[in-house]
Protein backbone atom coordinates (compact mmCIF):
# COMPACT_ATOMS: atom_id res chain seq x y z
CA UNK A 1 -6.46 10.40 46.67
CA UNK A 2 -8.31 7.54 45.83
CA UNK A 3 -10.93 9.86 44.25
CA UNK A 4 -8.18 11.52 41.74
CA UNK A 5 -7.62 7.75 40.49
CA UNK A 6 -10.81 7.05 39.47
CA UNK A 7 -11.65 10.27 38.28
CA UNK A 8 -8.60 9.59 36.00
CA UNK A 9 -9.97 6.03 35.28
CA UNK A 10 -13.80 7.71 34.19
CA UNK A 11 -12.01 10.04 31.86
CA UNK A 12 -10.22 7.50 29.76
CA UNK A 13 -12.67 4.80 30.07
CA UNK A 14 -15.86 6.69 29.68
CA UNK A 15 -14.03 9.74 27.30
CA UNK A 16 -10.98 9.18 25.77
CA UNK A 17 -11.28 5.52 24.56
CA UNK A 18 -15.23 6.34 22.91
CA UNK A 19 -13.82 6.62 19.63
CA UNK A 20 -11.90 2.99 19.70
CA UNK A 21 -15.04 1.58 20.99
CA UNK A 22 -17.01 2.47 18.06
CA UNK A 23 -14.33 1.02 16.26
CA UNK A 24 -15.00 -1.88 17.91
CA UNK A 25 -18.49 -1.91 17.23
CA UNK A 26 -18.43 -1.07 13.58
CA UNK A 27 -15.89 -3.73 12.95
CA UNK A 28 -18.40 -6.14 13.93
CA UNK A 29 -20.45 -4.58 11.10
CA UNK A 30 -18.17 -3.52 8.31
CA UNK A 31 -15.06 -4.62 8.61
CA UNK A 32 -13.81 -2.43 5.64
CA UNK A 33 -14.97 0.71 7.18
CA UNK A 34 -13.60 -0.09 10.56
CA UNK A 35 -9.81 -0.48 9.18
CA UNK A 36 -10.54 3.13 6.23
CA UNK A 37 -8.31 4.64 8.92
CA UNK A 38 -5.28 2.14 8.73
CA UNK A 39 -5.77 2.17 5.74
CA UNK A 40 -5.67 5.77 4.58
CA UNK A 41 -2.62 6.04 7.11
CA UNK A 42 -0.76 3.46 5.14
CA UNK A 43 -1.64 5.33 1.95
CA UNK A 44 -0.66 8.94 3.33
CA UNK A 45 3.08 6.94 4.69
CA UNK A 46 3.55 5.94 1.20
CA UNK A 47 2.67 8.87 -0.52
CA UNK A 48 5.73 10.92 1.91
CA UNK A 49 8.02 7.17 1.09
CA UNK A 50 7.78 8.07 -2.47
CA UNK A 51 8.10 11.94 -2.09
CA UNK A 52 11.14 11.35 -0.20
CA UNK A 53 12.67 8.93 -2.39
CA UNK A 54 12.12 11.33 -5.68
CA UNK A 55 13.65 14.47 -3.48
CA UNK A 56 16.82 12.01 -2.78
CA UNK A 57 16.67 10.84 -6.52
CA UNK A 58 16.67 14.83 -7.49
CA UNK A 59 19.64 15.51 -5.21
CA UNK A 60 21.78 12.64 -6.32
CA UNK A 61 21.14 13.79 -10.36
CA UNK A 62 22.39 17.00 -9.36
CA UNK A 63 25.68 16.10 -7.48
CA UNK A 64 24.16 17.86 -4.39
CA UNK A 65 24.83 15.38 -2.32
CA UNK A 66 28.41 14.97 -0.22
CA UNK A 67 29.95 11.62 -1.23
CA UNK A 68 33.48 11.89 0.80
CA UNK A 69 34.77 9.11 1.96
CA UNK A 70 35.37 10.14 5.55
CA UNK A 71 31.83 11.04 6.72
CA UNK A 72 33.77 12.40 10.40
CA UNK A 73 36.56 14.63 10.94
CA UNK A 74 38.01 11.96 12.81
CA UNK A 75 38.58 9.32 9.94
């Protein structure tokens, strides 16, 4: 049993975390390259913030949208 840990422990230290510890080691180089990935994440999150604002915007201009006052059958 004490085989199946560590064999869990090689594959995530010596596998599955490579990638972060290149990372690492490029931030220590170019700190701009090591954060392109935050970066381009933040970018992609804003890009579907705005889509999703203009698709509410474009349901609102055409009285789409359900503005009841009870928003429950129970009210």
């Amino acid at each position: 049993m004490k085989d199946f840990f560590y064999a869990i422990q090689d594959l995530f230290v010596n596998v599955l975390f490579q990638p972060l510890d290149a990372l690492r080691a490029l931030e220590l180089k170019s700190w701009l390259a090591a954060n392109a990935f935050s970066w381009i994440f933040i970018l992609i999150g804003m890009g579907f913030f705005v889509y999703w604002m203009l698709q509410l915007k474009s349901f609102s201009d055409n009285n789409e949208e359900d503005k009841s006052i009870s928003s429950h059958s129970f009210l």
